[in-house]
PDB file of N, CA and C in Angstrom:
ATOM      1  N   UNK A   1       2.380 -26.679  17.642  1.00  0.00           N
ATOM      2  CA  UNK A   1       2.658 -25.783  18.750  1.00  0.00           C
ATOM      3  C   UNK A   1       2.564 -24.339  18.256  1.00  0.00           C
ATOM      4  N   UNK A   2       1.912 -23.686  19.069  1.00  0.00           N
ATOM      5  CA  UNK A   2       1.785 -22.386  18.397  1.00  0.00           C
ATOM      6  C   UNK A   2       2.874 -21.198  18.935  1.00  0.00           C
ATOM      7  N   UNK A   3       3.087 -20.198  18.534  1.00  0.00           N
ATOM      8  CA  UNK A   3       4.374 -19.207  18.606  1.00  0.00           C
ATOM      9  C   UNK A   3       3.689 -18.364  19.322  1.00  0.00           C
ATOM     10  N   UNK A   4       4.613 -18.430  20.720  1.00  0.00           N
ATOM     11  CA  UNK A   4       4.620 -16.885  21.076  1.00  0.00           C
ATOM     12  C   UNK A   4       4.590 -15.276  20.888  1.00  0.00           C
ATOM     13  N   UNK A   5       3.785 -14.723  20.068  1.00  0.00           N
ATOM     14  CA  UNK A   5       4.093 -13.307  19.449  1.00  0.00           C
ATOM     15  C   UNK A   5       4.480 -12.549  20.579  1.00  0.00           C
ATOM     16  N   UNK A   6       5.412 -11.553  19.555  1.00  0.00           N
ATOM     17  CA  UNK A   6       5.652 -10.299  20.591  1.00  0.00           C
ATOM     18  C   UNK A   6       5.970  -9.061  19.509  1.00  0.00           C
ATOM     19  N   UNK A   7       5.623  -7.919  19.886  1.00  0.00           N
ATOM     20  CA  UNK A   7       5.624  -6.873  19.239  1.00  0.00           C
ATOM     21  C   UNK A   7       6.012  -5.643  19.845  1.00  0.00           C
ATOM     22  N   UNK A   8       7.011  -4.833  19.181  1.00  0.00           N
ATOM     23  CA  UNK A   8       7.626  -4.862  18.064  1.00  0.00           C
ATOM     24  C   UNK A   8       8.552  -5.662  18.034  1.00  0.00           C
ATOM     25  N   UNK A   9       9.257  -6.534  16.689  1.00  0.00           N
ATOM     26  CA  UNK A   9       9.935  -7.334  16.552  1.00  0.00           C
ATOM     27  C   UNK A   9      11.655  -6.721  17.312  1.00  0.00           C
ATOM     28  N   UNK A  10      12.500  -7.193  17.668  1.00  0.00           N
ATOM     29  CA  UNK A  10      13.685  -6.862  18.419  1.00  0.00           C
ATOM     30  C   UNK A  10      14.329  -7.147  17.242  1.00  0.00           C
ATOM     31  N   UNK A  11      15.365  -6.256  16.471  1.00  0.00           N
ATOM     32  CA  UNK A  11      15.996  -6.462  15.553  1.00  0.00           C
ATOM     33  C   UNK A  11      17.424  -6.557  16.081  1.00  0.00           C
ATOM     34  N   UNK A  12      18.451  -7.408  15.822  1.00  0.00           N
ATOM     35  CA  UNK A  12      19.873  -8.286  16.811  1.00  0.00           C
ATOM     36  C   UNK A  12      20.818  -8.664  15.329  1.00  0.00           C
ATOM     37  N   UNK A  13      21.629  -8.448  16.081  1.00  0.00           N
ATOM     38  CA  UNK A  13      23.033  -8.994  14.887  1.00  0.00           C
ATOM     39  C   UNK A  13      22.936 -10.096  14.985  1.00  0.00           C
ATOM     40  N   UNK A  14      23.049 -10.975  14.310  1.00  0.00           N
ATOM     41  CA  UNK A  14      23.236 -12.463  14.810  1.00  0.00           C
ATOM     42  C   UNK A  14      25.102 -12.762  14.654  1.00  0.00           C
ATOM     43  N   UNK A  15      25.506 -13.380  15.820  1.00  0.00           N
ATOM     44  CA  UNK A  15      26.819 -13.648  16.017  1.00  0.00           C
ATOM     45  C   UNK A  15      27.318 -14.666  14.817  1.00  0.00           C
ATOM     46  N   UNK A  16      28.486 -14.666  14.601  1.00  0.00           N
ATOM     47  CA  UNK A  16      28.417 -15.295  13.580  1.00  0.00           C
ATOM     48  C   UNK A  16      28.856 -14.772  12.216  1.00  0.00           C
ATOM     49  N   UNK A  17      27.060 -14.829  11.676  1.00  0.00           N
ATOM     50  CA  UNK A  17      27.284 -14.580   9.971  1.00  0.00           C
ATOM     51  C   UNK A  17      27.500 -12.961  10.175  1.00  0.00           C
ATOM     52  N   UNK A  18      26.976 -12.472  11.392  1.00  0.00           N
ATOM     53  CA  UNK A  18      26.732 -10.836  11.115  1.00  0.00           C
ATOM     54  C   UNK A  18      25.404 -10.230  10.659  1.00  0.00           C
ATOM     55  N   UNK A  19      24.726 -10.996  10.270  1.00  0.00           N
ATOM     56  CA  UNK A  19      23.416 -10.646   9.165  1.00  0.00           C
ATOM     57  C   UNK A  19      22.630 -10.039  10.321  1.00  0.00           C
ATOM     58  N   UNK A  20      21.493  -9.608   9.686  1.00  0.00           N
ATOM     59  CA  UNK A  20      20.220  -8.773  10.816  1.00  0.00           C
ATOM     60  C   UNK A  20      19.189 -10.257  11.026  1.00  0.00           C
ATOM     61  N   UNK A  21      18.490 -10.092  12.418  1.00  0.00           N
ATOM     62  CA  UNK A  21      17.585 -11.002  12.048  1.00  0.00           C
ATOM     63  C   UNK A  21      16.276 -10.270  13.336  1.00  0.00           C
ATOM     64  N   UNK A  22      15.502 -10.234  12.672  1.00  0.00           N
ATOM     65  CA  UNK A  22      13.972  -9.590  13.472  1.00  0.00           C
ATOM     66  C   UNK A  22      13.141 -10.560  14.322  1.00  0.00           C
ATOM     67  N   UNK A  23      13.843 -10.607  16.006  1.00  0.00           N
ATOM     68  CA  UNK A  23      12.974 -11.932  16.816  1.00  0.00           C
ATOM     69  C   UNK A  23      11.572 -11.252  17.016  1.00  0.00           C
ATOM     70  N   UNK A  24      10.477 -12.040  16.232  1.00  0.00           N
ATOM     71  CA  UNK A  24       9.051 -11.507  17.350  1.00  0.00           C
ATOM     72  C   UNK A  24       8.612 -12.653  17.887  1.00  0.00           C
ATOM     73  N   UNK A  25       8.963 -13.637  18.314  1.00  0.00           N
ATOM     74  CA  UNK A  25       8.401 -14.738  18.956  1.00  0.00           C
ATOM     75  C   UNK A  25       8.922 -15.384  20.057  1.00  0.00           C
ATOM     76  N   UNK A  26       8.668 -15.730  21.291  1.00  0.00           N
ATOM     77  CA  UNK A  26       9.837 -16.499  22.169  1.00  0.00           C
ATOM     78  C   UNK A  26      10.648 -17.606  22.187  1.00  0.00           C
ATOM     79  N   UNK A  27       9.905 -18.339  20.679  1.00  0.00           N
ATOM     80  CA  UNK A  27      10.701 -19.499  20.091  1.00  0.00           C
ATOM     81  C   UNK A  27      11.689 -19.354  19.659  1.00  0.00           C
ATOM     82  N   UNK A  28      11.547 -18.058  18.783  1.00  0.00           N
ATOM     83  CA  UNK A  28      13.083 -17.475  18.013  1.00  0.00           C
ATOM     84  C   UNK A  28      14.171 -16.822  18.970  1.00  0.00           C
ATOM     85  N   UNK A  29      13.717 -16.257  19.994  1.00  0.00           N
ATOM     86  CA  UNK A  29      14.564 -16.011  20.856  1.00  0.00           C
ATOM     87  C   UNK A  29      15.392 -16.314  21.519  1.00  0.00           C
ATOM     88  N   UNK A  30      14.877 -17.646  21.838  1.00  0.00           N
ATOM     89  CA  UNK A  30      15.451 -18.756  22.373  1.00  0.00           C
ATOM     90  C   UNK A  30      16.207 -19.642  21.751  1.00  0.00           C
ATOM     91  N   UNK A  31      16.158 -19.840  20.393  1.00  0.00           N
ATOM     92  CA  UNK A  31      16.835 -20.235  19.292  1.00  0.00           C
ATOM     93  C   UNK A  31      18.034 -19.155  19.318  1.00  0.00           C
ATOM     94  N   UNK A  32      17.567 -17.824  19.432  1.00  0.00           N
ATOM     95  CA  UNK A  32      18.884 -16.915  19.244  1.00  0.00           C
ATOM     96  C   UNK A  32      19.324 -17.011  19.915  1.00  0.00           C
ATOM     97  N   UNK A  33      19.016 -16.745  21.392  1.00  0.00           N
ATOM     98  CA  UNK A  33      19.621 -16.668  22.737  1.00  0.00           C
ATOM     99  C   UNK A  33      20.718 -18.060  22.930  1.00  0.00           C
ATOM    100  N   UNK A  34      20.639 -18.998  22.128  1.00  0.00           N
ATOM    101  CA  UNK A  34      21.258 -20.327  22.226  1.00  0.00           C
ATOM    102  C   UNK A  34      22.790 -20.388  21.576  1.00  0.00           C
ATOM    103  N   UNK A  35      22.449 -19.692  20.536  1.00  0.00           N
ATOM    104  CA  UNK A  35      23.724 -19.349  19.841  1.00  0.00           C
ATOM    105  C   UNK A  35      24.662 -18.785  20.126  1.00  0.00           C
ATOM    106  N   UNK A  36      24.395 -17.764  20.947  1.00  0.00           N
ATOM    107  CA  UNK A  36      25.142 -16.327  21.232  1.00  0.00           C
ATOM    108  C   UNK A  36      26.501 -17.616  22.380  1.00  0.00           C
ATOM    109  N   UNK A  37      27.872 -16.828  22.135  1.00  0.00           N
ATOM    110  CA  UNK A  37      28.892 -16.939  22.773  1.00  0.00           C
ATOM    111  C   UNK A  37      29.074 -16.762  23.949  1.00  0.00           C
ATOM    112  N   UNK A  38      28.672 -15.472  24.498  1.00  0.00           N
ATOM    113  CA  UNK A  38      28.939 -14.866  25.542  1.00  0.00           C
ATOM    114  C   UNK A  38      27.700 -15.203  26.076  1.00  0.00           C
ATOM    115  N   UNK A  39      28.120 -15.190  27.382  1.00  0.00           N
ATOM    116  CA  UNK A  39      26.533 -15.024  28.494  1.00  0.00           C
ATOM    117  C   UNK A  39      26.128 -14.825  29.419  1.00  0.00           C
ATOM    118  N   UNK A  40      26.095 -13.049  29.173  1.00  0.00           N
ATOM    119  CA  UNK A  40      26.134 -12.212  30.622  1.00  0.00           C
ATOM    120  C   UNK A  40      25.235 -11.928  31.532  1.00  0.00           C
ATOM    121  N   UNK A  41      24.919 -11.470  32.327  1.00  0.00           N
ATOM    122  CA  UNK A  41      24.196 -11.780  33.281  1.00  0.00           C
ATOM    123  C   UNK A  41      22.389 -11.982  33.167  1.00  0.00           C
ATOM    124  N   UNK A  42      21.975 -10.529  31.930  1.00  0.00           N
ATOM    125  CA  UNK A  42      20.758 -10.645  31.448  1.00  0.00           C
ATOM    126  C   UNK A  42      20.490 -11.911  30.526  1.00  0.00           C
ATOM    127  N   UNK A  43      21.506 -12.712  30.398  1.00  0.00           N
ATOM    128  CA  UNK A  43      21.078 -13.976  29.421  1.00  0.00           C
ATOM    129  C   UNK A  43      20.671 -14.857  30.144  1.00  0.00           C
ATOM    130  N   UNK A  44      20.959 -15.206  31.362  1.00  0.00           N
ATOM    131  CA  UNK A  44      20.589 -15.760  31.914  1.00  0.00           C
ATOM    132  C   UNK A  44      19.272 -15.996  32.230  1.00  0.00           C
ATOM    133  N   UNK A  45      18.613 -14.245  32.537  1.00  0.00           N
ATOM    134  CA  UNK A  45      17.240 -14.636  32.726  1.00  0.00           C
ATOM    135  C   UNK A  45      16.157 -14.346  31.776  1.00  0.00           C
ATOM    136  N   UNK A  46      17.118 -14.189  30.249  1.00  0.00           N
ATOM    137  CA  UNK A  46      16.173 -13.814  28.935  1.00  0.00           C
ATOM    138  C   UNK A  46      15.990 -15.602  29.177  1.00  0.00           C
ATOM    139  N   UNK A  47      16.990 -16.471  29.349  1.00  0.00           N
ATOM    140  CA  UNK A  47      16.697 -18.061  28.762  1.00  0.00           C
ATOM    141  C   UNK A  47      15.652 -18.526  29.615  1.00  0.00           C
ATOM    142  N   UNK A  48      15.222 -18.017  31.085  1.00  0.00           N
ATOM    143  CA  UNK A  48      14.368 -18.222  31.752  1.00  0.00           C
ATOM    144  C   UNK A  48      12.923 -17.782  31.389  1.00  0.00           C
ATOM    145  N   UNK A  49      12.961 -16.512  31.536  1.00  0.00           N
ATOM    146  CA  UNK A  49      11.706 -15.915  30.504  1.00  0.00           C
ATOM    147  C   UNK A  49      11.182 -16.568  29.740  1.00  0.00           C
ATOM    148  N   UNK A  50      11.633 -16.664  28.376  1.00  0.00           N
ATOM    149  CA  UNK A  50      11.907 -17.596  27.150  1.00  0.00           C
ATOM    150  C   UNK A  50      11.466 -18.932  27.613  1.00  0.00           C
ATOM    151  N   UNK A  51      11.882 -19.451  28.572  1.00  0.00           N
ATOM    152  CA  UNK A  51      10.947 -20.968  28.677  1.00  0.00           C
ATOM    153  C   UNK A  51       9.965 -20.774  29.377  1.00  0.00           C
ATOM    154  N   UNK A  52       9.739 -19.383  30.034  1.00  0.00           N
ATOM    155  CA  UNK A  52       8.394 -19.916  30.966  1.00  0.00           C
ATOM    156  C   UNK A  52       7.518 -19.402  30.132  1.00  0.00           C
ATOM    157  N   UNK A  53       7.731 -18.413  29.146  1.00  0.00           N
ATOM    158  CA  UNK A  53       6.636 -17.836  28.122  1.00  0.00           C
ATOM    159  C   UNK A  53       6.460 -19.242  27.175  1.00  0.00           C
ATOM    160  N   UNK A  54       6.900 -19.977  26.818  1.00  0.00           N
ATOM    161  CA  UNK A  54       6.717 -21.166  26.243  1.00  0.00           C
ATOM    162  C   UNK A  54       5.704 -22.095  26.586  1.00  0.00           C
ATOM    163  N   UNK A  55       6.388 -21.894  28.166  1.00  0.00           N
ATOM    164  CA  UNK A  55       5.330 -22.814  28.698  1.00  0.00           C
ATOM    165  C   UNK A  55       4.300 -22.417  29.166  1.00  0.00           C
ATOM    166  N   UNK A  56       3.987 -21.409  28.646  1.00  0.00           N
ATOM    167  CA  UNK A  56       2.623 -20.185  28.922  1.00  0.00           C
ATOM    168  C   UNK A  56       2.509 -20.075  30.576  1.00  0.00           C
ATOM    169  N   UNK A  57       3.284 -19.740  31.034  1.00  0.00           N
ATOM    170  CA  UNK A  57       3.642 -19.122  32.273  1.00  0.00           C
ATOM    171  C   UNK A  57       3.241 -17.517  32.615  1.00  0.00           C
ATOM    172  N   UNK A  58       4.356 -17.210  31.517  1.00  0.00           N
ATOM    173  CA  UNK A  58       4.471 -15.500  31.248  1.00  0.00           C
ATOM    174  C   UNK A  58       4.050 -14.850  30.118  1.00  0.00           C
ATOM    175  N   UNK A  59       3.689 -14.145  29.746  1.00  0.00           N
ATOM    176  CA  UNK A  59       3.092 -13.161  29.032  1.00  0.00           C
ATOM    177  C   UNK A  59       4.318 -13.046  27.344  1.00  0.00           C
ATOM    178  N   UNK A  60       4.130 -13.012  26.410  1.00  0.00           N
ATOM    179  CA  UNK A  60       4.979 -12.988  25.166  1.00  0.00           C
ATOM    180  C   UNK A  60       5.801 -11.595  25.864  1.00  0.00           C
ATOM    181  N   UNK A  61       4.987 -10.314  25.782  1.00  0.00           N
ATOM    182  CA  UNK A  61       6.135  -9.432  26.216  1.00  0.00           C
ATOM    183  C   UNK A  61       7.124  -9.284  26.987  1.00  0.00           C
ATOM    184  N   UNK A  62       6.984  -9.969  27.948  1.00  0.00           N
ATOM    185  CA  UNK A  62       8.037 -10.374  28.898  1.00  0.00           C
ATOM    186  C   UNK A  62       8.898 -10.776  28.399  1.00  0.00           C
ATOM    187  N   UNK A  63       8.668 -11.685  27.561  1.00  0.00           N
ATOM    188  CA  UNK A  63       9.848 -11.941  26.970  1.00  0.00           C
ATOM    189  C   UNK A  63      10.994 -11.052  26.382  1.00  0.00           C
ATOM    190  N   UNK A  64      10.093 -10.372  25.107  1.00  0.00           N
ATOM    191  CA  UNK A  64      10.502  -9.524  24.461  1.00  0.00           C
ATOM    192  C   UNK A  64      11.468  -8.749  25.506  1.00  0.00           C
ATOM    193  N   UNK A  65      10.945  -7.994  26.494  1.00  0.00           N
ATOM    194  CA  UNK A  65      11.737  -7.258  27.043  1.00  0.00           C
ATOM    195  C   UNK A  65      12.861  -7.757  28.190  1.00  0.00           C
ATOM    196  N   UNK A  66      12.856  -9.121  28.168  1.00  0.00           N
ATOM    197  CA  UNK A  66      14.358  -9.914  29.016  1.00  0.00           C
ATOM    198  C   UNK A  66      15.681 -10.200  27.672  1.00  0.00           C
ATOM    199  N   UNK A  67      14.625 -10.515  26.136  1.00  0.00           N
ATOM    200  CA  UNK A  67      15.780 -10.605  25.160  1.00  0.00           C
ATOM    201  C   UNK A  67      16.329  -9.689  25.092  1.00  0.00           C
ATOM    202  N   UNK A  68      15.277  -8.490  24.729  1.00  0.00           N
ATOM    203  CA  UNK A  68      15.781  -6.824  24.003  1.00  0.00           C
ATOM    204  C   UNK A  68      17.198  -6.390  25.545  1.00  0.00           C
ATOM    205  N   UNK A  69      16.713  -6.667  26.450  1.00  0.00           N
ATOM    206  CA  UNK A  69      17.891  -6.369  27.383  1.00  0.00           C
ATOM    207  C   UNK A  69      19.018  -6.814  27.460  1.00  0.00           C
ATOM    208  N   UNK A  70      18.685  -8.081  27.046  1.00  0.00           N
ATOM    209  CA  UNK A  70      19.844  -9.327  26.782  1.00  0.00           C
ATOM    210  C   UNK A  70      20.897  -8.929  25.726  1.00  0.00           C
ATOM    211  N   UNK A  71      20.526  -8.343  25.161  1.00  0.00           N
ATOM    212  CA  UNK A  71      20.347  -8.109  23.435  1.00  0.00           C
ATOM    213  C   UNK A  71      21.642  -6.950  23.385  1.00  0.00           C
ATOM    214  N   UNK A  72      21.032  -6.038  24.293  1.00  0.00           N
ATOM    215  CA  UNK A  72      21.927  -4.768  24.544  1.00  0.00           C
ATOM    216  C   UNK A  72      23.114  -4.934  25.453  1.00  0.00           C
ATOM    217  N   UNK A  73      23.094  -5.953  26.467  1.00  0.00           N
ATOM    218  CA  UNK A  73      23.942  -5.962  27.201  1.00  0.00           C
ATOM    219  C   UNK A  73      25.118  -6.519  26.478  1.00  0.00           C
ATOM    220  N   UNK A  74      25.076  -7.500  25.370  1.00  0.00           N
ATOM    221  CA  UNK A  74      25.889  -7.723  24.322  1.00  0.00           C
ATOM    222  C   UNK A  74      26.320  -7.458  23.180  1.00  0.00           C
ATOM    223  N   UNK A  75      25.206  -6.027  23.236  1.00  0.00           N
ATOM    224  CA  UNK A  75      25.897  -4.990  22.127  1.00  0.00           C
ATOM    225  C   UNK A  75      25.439  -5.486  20.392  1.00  0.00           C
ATOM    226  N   UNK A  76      24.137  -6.191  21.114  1.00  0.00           N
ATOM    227  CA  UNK A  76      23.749  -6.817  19.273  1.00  0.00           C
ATOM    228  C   UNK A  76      22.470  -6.135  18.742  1.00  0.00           C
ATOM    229  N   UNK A  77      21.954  -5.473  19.617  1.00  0.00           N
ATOM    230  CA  UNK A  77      21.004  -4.679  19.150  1.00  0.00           C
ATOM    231  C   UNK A  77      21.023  -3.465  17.827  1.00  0.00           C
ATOM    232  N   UNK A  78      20.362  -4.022  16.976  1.00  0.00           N
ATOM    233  CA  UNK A  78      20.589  -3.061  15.864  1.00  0.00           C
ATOM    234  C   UNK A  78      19.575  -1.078  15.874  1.00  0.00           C
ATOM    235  N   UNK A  79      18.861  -1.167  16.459  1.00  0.00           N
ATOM    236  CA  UNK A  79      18.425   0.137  16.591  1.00  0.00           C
ATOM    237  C   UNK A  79      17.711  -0.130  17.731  1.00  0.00           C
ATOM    238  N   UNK A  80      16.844   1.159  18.627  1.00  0.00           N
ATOM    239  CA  UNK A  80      16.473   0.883  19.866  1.00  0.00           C
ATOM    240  C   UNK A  80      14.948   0.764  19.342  1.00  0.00           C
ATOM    241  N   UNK A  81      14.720  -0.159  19.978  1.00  0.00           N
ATOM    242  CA  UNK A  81      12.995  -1.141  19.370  1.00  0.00           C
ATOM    243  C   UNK A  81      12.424  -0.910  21.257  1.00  0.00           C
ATOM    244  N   UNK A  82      12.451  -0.216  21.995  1.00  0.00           N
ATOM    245  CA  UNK A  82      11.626   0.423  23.501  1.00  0.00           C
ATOM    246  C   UNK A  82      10.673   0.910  22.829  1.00  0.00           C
TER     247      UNK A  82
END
């Protein structure tokens, strides 16, 4: 199965360990997006995004920009990647 790219990579705290981790793909996103605790309103439709870019529906950037929103609304965004 091949990976969704997206560029520039969205750099996110990961909940948890704390560590940095750089999503450029909608696989990883969705992997991240899975983890996360909280899940506010933009998560909802980053997890939607995220599967329809999978299922080659939507465009990789789309994605990118439902996580990176997602991302911020939970305050895990490590620098602004717009």
């Amino acid at each position: 199965m091949a990976l969704h790219w997206f560029s520039p990579p969205v750099p996110v705290r990961t909940e948890g360990s704390g560590s940095t981790r750089k999503v450029s793909n909608a696989e990883a996103a969705a992997e991240e997006l899975l983890k996360w605790t909280s899940h506010g309103l933009l998560w909802n439709l980053a997890v939607h995004v995220c599967v329809a870019v999978i299922a080659d529906e939507m465009e990789p950037e789309e994605c990118r920009k439902a996580f990176l929103a997602a991302a911020k609304e939970e305050g895990l965004v490590l620098c602004s990647s717009d």
